[in-house]
Protein backbone atom coordinates (compact mmCIF):
# COMPACT_ATOMS: atom_id res chain seq x y z
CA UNK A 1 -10.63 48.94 102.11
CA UNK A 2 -13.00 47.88 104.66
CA UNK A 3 -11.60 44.09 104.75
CA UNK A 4 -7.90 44.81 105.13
CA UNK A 5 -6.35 45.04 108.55
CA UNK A 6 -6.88 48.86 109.20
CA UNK A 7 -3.02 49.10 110.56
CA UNK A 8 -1.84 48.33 107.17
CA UNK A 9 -3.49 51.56 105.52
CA UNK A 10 -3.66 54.05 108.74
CA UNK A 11 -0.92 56.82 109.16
CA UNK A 12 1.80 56.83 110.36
CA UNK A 13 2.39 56.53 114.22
CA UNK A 14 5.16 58.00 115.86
CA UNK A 15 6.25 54.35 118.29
CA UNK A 16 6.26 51.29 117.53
CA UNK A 17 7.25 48.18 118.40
CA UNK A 18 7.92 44.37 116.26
CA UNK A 19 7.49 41.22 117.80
CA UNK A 20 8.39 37.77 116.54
CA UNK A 21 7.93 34.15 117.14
CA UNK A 22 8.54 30.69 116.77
CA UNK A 23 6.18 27.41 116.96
CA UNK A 24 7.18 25.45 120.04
CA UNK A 25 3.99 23.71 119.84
CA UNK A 26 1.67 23.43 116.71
CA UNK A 27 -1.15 21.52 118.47
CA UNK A 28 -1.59 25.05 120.26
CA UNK A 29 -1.59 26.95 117.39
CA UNK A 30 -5.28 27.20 116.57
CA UNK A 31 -6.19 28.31 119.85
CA UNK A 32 -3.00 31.00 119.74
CA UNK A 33 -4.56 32.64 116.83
CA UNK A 34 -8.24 32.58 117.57
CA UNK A 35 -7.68 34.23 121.03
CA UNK A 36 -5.09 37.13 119.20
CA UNK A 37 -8.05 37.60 116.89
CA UNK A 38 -10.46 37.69 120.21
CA UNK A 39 -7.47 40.19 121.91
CA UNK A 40 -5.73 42.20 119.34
CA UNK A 41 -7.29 45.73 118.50
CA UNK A 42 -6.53 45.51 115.07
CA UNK A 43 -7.39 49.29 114.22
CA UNK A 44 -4.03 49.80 115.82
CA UNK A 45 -1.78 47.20 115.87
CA UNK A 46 -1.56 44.62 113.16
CA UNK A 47 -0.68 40.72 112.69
CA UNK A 48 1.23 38.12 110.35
CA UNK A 49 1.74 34.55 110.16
CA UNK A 50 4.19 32.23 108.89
CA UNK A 51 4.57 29.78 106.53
CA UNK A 52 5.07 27.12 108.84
CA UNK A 53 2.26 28.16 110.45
CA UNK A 54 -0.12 27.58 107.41
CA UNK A 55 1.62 24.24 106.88
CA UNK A 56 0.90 23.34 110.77
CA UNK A 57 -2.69 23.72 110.02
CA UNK A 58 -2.23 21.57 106.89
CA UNK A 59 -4.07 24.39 104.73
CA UNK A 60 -2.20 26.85 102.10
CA UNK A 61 -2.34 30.37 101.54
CA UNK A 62 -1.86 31.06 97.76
CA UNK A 63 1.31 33.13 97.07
CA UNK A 64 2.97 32.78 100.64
CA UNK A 65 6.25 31.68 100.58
CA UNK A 66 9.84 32.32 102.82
CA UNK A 67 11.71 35.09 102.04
CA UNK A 68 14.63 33.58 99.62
CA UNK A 69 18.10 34.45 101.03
CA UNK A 70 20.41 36.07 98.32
CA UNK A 71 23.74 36.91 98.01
CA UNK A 72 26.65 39.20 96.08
CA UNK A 73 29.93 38.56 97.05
CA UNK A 74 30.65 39.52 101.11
CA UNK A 75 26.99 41.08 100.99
CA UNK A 76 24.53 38.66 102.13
CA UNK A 77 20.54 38.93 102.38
CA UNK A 78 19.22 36.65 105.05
CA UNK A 79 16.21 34.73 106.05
CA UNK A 80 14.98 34.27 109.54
CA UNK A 81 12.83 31.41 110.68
CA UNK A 82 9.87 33.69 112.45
CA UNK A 83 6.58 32.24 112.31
CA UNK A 84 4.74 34.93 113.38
CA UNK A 85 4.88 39.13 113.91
CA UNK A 86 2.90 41.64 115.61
CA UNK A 87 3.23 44.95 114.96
CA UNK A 88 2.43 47.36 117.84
CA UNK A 89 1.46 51.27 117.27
CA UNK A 90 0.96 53.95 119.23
CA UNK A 91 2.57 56.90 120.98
CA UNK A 92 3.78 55.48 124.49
CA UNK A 93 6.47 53.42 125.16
CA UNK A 94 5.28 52.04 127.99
CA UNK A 95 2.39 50.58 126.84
CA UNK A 96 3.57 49.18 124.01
CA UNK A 97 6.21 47.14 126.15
CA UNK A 98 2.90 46.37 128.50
CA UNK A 99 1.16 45.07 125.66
CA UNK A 100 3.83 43.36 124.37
CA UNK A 101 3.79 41.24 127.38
CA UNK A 102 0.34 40.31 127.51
CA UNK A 103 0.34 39.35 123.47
CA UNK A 104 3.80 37.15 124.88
CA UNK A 105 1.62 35.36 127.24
CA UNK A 106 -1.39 34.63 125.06
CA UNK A 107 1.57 33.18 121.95
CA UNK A 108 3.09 30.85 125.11
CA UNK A 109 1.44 28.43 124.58
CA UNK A 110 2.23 27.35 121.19
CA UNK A 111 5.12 29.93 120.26
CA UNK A 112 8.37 31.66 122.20
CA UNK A 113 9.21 35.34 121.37
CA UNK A 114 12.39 35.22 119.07
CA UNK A 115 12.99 39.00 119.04
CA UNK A 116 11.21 42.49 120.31
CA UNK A 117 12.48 45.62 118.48
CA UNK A 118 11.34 49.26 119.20
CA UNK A 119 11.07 51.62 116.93
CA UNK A 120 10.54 55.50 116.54
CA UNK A 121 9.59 58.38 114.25
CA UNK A 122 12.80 60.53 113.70
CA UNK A 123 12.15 63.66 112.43
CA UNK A 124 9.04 63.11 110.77
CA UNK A 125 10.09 60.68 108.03
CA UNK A 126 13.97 60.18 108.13
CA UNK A 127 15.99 56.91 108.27
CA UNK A 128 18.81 57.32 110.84
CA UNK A 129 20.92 57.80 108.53
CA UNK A 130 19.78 61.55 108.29
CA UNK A 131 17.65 61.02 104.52
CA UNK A 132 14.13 60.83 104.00
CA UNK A 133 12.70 57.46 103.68
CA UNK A 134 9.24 56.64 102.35
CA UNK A 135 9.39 59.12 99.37
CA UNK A 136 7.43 58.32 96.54
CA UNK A 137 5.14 55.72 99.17
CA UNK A 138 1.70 55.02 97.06
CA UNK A 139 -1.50 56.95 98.56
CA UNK A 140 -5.41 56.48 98.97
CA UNK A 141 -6.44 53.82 96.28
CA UNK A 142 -2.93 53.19 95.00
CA UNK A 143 -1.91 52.38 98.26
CA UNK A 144 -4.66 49.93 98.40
CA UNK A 145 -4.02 48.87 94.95
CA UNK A 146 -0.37 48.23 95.88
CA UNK A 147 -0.80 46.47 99.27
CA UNK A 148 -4.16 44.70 99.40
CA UNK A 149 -5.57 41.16 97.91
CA UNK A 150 -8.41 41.65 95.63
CA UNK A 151 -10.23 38.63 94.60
CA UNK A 152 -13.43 37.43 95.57
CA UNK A 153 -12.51 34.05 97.72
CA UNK A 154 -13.45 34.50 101.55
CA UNK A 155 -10.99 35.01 103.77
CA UNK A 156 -8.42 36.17 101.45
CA UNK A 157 -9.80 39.09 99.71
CA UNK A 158 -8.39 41.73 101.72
CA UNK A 159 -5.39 40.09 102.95
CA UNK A 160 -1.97 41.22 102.60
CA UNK A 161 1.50 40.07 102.50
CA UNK A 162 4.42 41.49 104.55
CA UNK A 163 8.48 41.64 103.78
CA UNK A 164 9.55 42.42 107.29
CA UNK A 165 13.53 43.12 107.50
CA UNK A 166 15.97 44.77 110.08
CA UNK A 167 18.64 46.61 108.52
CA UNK A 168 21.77 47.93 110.77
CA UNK A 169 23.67 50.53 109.83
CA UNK A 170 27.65 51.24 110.02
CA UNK A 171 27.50 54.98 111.69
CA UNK A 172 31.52 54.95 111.35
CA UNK A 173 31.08 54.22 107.39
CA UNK A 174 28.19 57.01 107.21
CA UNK A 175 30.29 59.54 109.62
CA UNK A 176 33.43 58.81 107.33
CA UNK A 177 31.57 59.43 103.95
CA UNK A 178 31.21 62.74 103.05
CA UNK A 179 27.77 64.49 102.19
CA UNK A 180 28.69 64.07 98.00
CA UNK A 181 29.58 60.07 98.57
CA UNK A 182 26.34 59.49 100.90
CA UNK A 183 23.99 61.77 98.22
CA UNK A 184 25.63 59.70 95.52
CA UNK A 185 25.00 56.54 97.59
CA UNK A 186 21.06 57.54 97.85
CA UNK A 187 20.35 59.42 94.64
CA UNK A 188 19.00 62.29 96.78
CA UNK A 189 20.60 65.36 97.90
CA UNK A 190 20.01 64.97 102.15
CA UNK A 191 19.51 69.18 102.07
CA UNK A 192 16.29 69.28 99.51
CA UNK A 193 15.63 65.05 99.28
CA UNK A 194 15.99 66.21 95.27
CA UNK A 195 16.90 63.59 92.88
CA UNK A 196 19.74 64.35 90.43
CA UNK A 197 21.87 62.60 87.97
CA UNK A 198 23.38 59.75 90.65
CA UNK A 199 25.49 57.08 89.38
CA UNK A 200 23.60 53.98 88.24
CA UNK A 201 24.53 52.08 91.78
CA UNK A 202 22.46 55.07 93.83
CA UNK A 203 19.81 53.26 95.75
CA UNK A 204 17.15 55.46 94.30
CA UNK A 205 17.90 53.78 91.09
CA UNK A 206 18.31 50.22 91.65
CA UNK A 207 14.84 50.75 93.35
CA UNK A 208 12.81 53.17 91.90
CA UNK A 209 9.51 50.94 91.52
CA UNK A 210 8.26 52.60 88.39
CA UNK A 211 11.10 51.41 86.55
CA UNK A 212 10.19 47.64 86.83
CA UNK A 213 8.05 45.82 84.69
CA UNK A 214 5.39 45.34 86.15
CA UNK A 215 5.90 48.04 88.34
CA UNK A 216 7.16 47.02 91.52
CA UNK A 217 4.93 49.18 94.30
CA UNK A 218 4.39 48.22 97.61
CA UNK A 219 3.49 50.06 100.55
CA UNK A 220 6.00 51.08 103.05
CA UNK A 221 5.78 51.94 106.80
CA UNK A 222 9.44 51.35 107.89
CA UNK A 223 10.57 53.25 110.88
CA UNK A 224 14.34 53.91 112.35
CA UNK A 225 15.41 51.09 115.45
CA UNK A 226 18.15 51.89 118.26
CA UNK A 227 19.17 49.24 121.11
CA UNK A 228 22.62 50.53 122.95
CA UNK A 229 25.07 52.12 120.33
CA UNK A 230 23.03 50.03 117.28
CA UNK A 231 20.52 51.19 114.96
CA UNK A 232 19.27 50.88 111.54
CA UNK A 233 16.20 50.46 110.29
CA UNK A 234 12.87 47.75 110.36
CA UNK A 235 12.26 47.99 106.81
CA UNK A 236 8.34 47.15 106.68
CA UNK A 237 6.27 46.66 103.21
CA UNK A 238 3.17 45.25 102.44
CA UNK A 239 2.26 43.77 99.02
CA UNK A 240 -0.79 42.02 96.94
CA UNK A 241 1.89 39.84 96.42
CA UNK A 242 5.74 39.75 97.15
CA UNK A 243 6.70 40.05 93.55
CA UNK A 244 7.58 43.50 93.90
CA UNK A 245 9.82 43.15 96.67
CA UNK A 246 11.63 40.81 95.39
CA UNK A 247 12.07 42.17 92.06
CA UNK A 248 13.87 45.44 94.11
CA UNK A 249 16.00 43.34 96.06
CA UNK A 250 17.05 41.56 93.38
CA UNK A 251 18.09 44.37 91.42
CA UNK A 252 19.67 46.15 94.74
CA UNK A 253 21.63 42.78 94.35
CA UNK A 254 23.10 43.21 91.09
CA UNK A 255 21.01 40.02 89.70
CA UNK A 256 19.97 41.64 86.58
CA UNK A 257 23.22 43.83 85.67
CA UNK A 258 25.86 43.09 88.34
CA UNK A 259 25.46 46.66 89.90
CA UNK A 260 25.48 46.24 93.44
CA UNK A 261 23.55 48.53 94.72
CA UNK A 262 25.54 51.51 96.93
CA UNK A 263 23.49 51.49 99.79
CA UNK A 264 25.23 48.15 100.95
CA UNK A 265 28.22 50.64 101.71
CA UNK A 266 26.74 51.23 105.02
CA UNK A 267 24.04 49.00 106.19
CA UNK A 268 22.91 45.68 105.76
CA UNK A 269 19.76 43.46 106.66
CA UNK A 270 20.77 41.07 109.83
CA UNK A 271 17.21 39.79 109.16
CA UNK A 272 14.29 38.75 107.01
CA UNK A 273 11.02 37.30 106.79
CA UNK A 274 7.25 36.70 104.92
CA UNK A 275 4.09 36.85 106.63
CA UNK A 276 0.34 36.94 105.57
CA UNK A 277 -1.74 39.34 106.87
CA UNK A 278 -5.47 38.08 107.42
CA UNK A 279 -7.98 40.05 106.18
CA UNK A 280 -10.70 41.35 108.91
CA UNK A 281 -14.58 40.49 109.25
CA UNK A 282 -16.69 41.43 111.91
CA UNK A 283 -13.94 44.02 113.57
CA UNK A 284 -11.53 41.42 114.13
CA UNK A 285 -9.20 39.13 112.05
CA UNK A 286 -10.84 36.61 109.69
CA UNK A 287 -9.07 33.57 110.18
CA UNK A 288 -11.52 32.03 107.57
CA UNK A 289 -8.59 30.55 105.24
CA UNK A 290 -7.01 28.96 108.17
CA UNK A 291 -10.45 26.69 108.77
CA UNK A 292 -10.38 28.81 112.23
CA UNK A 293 -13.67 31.04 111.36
């Protein structure tokens, strides 16, 4: 879709790299965001904002909200005050961490950097913890269907809204667990990525997105994360809406049926935001429903 941030729909890349801020000064704001729009090559990298930063500007995006935190017992589900995230592609390391530092100096002004994760392909398509992840990810128009705005008011047909969360995994749990207990965990065997007849707490289950109704699709492009001995994964997924992501994580929760959902065994999100994604006009974000145009 010509009007969505071309990031959003491309392929995969094999690096990339998440960066977050905060408002330090919302006078600067407007300024912040025009010159990303005038800086940011948006056929490669791609860019969210806040809620506070649509309440700055005293305007509203319809359907942006923060990420609600939820809880089940000792597993929590948090929320993280970032007001804004870039997300970097590419295939060199080094530049990414370059360009990382530039975009930091252009956000100065109104914003400090609150966190800078890198991440990585692993093995084509697998989450660290050695099974595939993205199986099942919507395609062509259904990945449009699933991930873009389509309406006919300017400057929001074409957006997109973001659930951006970084998981961290327990690598003792997972090496501990043997291959029956982790398949059973997933609802996948890790040899064929099969499904089979998991118990109803297998992660599969609680989440399979067909099951919900309406069914709960969104588009996924969530790659593995390492910093010292740590890792996990930035779980990444774009929506016309966030209904569908939080109708999964609800039911990963147990809301529905008290099932916790078995995944939880070993890894947990240590973060969590919303952003809206602006659509594009002109080869460059349209900040149109910001009054920035």
């Amino acid at each position: 879709m010509e009007l969505a941030q071309p990031a959003i729909l491309a392929e995969e890349t094999s690096l990339a790299r998440y960066i977050t801020f905060a408002i330090t000064d919302a006078e600067n704001i407007p300024s912040v965001l025009q010159k990303l729009a005038d800086t940011v090559d948006i056929t490669k990298h791609a860019i969210g904002i806040g809620q506070n930063v649509i309440q700055s500007l005293d305007t509203e995006i319809p359907g942006l909200r923060y990420m609600p935190a939820l809880a089940a017992g000792e597993i929590e589900v948090p929320t993280t005050a970032d007001d804004l995230w870039i997300w970097l592609r590419g295939d060199d390391r080094g530049k990414l961490f370059h360009l990382s530092l530039a975009l930091e100096e252009i956000c100065h002004p109104a914003f400090e950097l609150t966190s800078a994760i890198d991440s990585f392909q692993y093995d084509k398509n697998r989450d660290l913890s050695g099974y595939e992840d993205g199986t099942e990810n919507p395609e062509g128009d259904d990945a449009v269907n699933a991930a873009i705005v389509k309406n006919d008011i300017d400057g929001l047909n074409g957006s997109s809204f973001v659930a951006v969360q970084q998981w961290i995994h327990d690598f003792e749990i997972l090496d501990e667990m043997s291959t029956e207990e982790k398949d059973d965990a997933i609802g996948r065997h890790i040899s064929n990525n099969e499904e089979y007849d998991a118990p109803k707490s297998a992660h599969v289950k609680r989440s399979a997105q067909e099951d919900f109704e309406p069914e709960a699709f969104m588009l996924r492009r969530s790659m593995p994360w390492a910093v010292g001995m740590d890792g996990g994964l930035m779980f990444v997924a774009f929506g016309h809406s966030f209904d569908a992501f939080e109708a999964i994580m609800e039911r990963m929760m147990g809301e529905d049926d008290g099932i916790l959902d078995a995944i939880f065994k070993f890894t947990v999100p240590i973060t969590g935001a919303y952003f809206w994604c602006p659509p594009v006009k002109g080869g460059k974000l349209d900040l149109t429903a910001l009054n920035l145009g």
